[in-house]
N, C-alpha and C. Protein backbone atom coordinates (compact mmCIF):
# COMPACT_ATOMS: atom_id res chain seq x y z
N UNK A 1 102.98 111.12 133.60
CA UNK A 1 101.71 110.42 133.68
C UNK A 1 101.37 109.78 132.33
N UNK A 2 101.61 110.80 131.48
CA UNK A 2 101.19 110.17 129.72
C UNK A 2 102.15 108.71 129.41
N UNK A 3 103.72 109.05 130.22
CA UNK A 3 104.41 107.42 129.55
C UNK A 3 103.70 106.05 130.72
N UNK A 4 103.35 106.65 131.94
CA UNK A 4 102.82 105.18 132.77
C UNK A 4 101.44 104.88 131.78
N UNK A 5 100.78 105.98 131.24
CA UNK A 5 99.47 105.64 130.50
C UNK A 5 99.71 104.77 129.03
N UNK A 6 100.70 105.63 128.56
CA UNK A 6 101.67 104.11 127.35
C UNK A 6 101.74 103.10 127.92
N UNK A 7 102.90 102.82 128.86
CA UNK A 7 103.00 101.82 129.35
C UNK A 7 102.43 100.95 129.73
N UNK A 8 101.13 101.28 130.46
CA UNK A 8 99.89 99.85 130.66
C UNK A 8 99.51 99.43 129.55
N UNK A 9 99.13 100.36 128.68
CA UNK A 9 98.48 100.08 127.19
C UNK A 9 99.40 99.38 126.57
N UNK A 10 100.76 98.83 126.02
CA UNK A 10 101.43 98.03 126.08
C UNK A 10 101.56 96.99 126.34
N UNK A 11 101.36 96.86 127.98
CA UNK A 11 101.70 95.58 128.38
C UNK A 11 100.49 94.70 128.44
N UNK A 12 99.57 95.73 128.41
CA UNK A 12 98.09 95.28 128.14
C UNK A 12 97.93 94.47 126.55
N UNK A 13 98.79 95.06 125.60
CA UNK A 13 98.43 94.34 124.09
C UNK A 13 99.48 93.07 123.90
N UNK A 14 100.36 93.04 124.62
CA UNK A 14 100.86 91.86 124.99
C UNK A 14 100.27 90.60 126.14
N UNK A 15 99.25 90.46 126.45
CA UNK A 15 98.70 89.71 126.62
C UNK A 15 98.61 88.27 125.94
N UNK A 16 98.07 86.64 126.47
CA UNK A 16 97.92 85.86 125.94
C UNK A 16 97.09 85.80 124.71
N UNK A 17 96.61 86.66 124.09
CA UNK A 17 95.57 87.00 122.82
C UNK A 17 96.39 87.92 121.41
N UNK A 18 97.79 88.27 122.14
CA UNK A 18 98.51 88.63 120.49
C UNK A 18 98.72 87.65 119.91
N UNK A 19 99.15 88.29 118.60
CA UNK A 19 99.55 86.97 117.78
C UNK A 19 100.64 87.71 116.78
N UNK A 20 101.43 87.17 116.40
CA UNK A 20 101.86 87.62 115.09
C UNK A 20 101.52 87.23 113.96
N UNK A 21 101.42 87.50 112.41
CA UNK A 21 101.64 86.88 111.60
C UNK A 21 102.57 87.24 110.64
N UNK A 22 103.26 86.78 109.36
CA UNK A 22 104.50 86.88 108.67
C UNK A 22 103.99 86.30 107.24
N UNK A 23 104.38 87.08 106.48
CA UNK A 23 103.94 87.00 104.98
C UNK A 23 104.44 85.49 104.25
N UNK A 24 103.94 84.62 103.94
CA UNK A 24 104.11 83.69 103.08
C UNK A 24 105.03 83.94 101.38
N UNK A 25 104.30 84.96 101.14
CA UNK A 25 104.97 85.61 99.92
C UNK A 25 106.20 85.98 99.45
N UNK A 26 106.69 86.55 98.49
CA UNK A 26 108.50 86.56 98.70
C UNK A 26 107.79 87.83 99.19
N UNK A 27 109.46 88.06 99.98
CA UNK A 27 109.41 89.03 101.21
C UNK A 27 110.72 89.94 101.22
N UNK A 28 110.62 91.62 101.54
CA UNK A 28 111.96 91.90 101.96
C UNK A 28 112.59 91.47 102.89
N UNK A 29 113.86 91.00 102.91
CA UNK A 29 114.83 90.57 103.77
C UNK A 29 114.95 91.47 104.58
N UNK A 30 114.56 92.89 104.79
CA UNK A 30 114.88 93.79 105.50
C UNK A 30 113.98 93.89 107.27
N UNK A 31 112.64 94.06 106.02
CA UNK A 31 111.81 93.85 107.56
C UNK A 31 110.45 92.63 107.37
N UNK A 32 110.94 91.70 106.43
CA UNK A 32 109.65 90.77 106.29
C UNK A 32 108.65 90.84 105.71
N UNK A 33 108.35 92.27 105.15
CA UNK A 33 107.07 92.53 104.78
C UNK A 33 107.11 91.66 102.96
N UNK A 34 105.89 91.07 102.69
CA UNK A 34 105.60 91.10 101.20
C UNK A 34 105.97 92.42 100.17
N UNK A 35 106.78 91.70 98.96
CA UNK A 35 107.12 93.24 98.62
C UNK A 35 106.17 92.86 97.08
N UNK A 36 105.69 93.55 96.36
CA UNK A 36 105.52 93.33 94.91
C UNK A 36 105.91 95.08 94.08
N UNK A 37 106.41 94.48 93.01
CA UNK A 37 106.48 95.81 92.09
C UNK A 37 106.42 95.58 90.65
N UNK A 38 104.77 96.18 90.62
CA UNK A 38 104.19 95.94 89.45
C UNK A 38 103.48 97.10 89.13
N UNK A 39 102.46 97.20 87.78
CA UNK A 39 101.63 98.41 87.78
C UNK A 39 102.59 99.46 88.11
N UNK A 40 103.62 99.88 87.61
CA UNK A 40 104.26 101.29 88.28
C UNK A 40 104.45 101.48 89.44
N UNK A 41 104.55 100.62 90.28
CA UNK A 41 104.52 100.74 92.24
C UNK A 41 105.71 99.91 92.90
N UNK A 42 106.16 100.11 93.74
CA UNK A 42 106.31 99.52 94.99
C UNK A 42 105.52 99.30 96.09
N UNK A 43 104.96 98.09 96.40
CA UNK A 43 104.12 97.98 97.34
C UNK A 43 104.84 96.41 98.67
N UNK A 44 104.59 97.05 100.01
CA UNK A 44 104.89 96.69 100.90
C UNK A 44 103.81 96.47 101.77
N UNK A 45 103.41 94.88 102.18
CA UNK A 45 102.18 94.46 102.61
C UNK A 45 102.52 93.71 103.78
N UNK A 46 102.11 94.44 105.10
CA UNK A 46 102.66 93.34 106.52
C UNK A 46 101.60 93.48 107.31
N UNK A 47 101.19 93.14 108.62
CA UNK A 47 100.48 92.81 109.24
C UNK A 47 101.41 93.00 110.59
N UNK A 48 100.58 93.70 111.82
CA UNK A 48 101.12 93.88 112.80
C UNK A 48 100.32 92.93 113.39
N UNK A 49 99.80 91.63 113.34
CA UNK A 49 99.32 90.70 114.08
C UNK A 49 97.76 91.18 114.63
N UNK A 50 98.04 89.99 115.91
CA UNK A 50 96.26 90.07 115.73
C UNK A 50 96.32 90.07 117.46
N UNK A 51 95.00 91.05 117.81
CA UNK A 51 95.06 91.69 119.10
C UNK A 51 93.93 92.04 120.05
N UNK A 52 93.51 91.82 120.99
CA UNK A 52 92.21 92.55 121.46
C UNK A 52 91.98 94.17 121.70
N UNK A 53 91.45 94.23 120.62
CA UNK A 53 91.32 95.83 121.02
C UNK A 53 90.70 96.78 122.10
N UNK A 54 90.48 98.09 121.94
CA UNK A 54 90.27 98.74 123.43
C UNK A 54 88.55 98.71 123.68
N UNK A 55 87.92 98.38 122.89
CA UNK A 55 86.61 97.47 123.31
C UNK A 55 86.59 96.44 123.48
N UNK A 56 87.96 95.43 123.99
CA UNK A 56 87.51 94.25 124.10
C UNK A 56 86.86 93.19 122.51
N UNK A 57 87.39 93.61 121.53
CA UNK A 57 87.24 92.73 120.47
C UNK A 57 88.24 92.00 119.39
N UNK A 58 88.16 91.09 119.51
CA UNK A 58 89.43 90.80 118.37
C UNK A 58 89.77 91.22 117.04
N UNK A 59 90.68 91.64 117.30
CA UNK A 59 90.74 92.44 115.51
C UNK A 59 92.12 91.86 114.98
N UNK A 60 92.36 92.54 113.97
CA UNK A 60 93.42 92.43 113.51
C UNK A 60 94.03 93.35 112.20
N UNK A 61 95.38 93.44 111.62
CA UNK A 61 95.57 94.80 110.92
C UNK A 61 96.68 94.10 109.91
N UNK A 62 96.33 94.97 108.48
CA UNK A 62 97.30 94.68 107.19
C UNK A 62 97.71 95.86 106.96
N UNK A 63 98.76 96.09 106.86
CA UNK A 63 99.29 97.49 106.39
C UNK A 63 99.64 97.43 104.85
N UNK A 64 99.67 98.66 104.39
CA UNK A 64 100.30 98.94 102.69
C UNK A 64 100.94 100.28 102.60
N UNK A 65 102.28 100.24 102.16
CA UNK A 65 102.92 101.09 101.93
C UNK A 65 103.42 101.09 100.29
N UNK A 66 102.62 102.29 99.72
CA UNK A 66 102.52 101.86 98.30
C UNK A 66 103.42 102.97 97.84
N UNK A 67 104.69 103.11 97.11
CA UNK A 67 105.17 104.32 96.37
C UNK A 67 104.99 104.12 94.59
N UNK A 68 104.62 104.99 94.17
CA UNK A 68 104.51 104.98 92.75
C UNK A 68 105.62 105.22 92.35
N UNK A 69 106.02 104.36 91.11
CA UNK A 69 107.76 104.66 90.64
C UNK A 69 107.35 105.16 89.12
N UNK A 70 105.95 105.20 88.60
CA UNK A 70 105.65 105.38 87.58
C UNK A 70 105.19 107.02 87.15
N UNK A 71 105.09 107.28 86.25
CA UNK A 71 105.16 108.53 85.91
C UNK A 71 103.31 109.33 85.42
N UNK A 72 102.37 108.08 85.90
CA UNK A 72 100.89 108.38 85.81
C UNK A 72 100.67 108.43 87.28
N UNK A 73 99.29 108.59 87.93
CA UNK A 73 98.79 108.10 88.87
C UNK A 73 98.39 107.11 88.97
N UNK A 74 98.19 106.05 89.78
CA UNK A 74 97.59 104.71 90.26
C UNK A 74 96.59 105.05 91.53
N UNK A 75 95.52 103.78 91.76
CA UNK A 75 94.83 103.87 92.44
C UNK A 75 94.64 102.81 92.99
N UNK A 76 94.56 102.58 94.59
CA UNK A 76 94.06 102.24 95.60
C UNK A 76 92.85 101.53 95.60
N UNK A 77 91.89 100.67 95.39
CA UNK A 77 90.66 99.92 95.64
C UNK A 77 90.47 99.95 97.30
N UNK A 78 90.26 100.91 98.07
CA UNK A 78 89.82 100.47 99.34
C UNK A 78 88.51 99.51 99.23
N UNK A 79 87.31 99.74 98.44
CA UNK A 79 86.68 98.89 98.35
C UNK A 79 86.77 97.30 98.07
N UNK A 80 88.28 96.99 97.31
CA UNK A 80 87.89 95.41 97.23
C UNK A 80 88.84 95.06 98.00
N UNK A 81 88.90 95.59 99.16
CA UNK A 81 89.64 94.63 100.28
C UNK A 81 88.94 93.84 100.92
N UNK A 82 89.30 92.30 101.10
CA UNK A 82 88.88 91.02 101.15
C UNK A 82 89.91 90.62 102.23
N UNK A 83 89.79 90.10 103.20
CA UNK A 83 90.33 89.43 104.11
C UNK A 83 89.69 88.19 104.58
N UNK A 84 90.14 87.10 104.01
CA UNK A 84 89.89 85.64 104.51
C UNK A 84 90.81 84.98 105.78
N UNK A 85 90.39 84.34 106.14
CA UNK A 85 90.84 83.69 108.03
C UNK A 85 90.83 82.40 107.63
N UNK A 86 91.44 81.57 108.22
CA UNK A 86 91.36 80.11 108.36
C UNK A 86 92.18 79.65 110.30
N UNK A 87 91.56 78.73 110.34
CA UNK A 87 92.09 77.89 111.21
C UNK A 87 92.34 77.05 111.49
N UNK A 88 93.08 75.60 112.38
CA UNK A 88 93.71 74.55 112.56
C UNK A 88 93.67 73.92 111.35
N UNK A 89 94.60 73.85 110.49
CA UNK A 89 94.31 72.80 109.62
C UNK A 89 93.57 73.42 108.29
N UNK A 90 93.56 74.45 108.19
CA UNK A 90 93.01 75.57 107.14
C UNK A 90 91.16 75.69 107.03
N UNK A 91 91.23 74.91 108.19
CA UNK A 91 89.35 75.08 108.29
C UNK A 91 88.73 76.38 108.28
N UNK A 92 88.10 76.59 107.32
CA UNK A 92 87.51 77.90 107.64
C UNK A 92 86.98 78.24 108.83
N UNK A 93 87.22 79.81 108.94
CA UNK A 93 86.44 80.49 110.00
C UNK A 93 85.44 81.31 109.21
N UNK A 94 84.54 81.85 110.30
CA UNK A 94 83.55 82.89 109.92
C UNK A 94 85.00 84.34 109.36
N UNK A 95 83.72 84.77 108.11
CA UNK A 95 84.37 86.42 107.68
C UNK A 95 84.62 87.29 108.90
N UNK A 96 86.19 87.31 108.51
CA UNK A 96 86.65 89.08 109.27
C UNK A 96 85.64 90.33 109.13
N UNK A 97 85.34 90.85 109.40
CA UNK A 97 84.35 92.51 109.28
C UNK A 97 85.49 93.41 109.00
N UNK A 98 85.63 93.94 108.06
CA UNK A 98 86.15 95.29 107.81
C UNK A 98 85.50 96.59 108.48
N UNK A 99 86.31 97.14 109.15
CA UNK A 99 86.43 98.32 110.59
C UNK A 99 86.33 99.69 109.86
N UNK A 100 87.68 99.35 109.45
CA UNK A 100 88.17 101.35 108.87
C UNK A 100 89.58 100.92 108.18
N UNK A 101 89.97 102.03 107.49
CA UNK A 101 91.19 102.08 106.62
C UNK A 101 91.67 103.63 107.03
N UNK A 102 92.93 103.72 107.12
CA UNK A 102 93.61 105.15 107.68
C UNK A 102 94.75 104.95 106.94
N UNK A 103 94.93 106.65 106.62
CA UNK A 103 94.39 107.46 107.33
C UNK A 103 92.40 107.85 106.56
N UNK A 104 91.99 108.34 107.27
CA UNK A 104 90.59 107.92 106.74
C UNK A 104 90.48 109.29 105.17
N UNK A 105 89.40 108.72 104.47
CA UNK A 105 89.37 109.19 103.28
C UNK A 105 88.80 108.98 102.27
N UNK A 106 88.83 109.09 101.06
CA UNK A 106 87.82 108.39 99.83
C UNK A 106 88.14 106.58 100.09
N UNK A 107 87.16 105.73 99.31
CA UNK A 107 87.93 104.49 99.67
C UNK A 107 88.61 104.41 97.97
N UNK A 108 88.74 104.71 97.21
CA UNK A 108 89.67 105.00 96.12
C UNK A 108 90.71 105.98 96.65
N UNK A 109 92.11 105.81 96.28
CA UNK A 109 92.99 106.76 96.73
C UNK A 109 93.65 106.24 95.58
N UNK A 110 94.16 108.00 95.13
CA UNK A 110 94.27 108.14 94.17
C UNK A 110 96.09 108.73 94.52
N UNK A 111 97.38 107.93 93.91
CA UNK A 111 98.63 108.10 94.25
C UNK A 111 99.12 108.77 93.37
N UNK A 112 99.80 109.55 93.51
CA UNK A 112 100.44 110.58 92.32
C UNK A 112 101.79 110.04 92.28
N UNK A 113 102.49 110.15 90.98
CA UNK A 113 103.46 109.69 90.62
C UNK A 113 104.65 110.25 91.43
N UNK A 114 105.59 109.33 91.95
CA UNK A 114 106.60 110.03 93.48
C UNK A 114 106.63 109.63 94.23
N UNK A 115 104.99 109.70 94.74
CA UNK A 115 104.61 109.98 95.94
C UNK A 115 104.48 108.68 96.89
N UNK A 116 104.52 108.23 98.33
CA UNK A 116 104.62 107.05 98.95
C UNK A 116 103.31 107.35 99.94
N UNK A 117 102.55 106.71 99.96
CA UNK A 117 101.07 106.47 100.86
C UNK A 117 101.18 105.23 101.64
N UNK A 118 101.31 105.54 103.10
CA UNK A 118 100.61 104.44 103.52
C UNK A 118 99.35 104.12 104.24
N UNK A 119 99.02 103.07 103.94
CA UNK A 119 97.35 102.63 104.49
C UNK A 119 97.55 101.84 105.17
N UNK A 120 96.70 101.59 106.40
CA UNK A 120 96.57 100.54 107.54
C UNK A 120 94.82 100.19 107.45
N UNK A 121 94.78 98.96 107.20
CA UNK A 121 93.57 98.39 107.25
C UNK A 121 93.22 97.61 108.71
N UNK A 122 91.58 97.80 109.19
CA UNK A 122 91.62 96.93 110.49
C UNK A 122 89.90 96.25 110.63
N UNK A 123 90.32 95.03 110.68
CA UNK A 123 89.30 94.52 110.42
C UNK A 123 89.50 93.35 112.14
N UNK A 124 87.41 93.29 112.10
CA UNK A 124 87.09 92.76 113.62
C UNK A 124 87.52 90.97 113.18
N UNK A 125 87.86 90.27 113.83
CA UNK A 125 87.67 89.06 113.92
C UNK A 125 86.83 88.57 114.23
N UNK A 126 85.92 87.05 113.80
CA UNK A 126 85.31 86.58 114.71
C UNK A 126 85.30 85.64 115.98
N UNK A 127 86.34 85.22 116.05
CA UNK A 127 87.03 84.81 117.00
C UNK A 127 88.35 84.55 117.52
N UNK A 128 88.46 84.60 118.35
CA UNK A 128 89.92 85.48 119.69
C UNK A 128 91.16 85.17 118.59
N UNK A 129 91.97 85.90 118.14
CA UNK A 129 93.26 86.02 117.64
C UNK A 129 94.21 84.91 117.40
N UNK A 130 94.22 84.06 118.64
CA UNK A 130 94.82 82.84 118.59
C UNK A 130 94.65 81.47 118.37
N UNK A 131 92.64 81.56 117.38
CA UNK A 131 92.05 80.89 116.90
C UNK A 131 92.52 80.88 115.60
N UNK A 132 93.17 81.86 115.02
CA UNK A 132 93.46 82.33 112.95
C UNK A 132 94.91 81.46 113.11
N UNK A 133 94.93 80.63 112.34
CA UNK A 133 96.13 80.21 111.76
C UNK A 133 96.60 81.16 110.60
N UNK A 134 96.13 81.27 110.22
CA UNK A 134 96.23 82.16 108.59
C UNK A 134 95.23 83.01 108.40
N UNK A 135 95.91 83.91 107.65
CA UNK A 135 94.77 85.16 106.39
C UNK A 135 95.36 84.99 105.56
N UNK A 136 94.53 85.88 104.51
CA UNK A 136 94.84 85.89 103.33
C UNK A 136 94.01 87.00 102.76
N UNK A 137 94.74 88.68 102.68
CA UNK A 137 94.16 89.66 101.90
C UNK A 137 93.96 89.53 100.55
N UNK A 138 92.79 90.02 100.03
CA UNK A 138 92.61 90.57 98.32
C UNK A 138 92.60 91.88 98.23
N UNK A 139 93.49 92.34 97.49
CA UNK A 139 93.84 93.81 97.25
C UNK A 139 94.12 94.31 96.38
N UNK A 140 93.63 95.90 95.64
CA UNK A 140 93.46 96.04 94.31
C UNK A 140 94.28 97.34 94.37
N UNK A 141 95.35 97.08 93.10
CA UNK A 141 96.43 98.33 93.05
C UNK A 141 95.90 98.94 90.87
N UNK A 142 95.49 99.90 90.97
CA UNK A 142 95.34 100.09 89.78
C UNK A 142 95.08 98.85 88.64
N UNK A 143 93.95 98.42 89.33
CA UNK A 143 92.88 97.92 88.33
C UNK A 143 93.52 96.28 88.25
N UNK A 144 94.78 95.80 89.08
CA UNK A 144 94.86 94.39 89.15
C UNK A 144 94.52 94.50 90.60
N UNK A 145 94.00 92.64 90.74
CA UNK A 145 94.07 91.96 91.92
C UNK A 145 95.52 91.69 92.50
N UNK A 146 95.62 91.52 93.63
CA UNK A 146 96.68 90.87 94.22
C UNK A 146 96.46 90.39 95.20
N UNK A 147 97.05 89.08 96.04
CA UNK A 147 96.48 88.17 96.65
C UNK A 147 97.96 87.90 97.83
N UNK A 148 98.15 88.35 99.21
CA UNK A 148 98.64 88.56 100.26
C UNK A 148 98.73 87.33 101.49
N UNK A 149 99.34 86.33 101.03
CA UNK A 149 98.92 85.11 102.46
C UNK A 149 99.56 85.58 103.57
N UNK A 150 99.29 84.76 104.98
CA UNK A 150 100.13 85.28 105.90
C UNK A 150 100.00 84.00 106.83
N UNK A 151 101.11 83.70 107.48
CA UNK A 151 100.78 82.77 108.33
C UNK A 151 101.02 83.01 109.99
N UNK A 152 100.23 82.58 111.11
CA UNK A 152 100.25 82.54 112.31
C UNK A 152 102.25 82.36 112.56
N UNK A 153 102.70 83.46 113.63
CA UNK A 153 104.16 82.90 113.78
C UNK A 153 104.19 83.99 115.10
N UNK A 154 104.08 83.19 116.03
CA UNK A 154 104.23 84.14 117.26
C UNK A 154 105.91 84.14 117.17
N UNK A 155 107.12 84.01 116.88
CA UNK A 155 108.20 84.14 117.21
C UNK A 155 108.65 85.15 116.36
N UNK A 156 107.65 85.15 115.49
CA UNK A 156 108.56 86.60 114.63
C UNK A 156 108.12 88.12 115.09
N UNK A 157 108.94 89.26 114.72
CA UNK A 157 108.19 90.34 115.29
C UNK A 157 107.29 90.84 114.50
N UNK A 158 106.09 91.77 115.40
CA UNK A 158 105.83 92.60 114.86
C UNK A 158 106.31 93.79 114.50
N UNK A 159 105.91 94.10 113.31
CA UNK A 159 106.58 94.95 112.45
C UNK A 159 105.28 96.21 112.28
N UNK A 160 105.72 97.44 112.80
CA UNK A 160 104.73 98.67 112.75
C UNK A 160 104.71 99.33 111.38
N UNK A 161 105.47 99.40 110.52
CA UNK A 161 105.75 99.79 109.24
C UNK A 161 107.12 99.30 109.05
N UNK A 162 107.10 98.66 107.54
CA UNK A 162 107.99 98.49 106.95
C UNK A 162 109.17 99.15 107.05
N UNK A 163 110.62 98.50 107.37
CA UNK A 163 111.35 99.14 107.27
C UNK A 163 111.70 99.95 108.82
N UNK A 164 111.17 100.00 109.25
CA UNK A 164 111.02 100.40 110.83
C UNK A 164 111.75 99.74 111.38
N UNK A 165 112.67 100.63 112.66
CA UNK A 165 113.46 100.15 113.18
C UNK A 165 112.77 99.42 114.58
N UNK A 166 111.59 99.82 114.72
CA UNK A 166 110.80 99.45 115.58
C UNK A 166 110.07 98.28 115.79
N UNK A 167 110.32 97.61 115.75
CA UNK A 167 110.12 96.10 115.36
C UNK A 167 110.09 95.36 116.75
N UNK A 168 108.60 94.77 117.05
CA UNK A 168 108.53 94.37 117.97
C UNK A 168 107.74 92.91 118.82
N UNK A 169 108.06 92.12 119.42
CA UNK A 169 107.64 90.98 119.22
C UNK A 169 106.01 91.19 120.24
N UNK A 170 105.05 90.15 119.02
CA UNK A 170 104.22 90.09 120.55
C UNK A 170 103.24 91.55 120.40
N UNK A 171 103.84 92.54 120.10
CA UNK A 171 102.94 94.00 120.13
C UNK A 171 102.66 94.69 119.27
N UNK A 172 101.12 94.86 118.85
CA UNK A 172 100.54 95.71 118.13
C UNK A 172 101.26 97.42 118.40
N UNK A 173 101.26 97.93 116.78
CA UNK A 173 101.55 99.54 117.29
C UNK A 173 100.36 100.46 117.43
N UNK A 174 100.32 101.16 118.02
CA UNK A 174 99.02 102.00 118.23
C UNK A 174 99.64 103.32 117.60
């Protein structure tokens, strides 16, 4: 009963309202995601596209998979996450709403040297998924900015985490 209950939920997020998007940025060859390594980190920045969620609202999601290669701690800015939208032609849209960040927690997260964290950000859209040509996150890794484009590409997959063999076109991961 639990896999037919997957299963609708699935075919349900594949609907005419997914979207993918794919990092503009240099990118791993592996699974697409934006890679940067700066500040003592490895950081891996993708987006599982954009989707109607289970209230019926358009949202959409940036993931970060941050490992510290440095031998201090670094920190996380959940607070200055910024997500800008554009559409046809880079016309602005109305601001995304920031939802929640998971796993849930301080909005500073604080990474210990080693150690690999990942965060999934999800923010509401203001209109239907297949209105966003583009985003573009602002995101703060130990006290720099960094700046994340992404562009509309329904042919590429979505990607649930970096590096994942799970890679899938068309579908948000839950």
């Amino acid at each position: 009963m639990l896999k037919l209950v997957a299963l609708a939920l699935a075919l349900a997020a594949c609907g005419p309202e997914t979207t993918s998007f794919r990092t503009t940025d240099r990118s791993d060859p592996a699974d697409g995601a934006a890679l940067y390594e700066a500040k003592g980190a490895t950081v891996h920045v993708w987006s599982n596209g954009g989707y109607i969620g289970s209230s019926d609202e358009p949202m959409t999601h940036v993931g970060f998979d941050i490992r510290n290669t440095g031998a201090r701690p670094i920190v996380f800015d959940g607070d200055a996450l910024q997500l800008v939208i554009t559409g046809n032609q880079g016309a602005p849209l109305p601001a995304a709403r920031f939802v929640t960040i998971t796993p849930l927690g301080p909005s500073q997260v604080t990474i210990a040297p080693g150690a690999d964290v990942q965060l999934d950000s999800y923010y509401q859209l203001p209109v239907r998924p297949r209105v966003v040509e583009a985003m573009t996150i602002r995101w703060s890794l130990g006290g720099g900015t960094q700046i994340t484009s992404f562009v509309r590409d329904d042919d590429f997959p979505t990607v649930s985490r970096p590096g994942s063999p799970e890679a899938t076109s068309g579908m948000p991961s839950t």
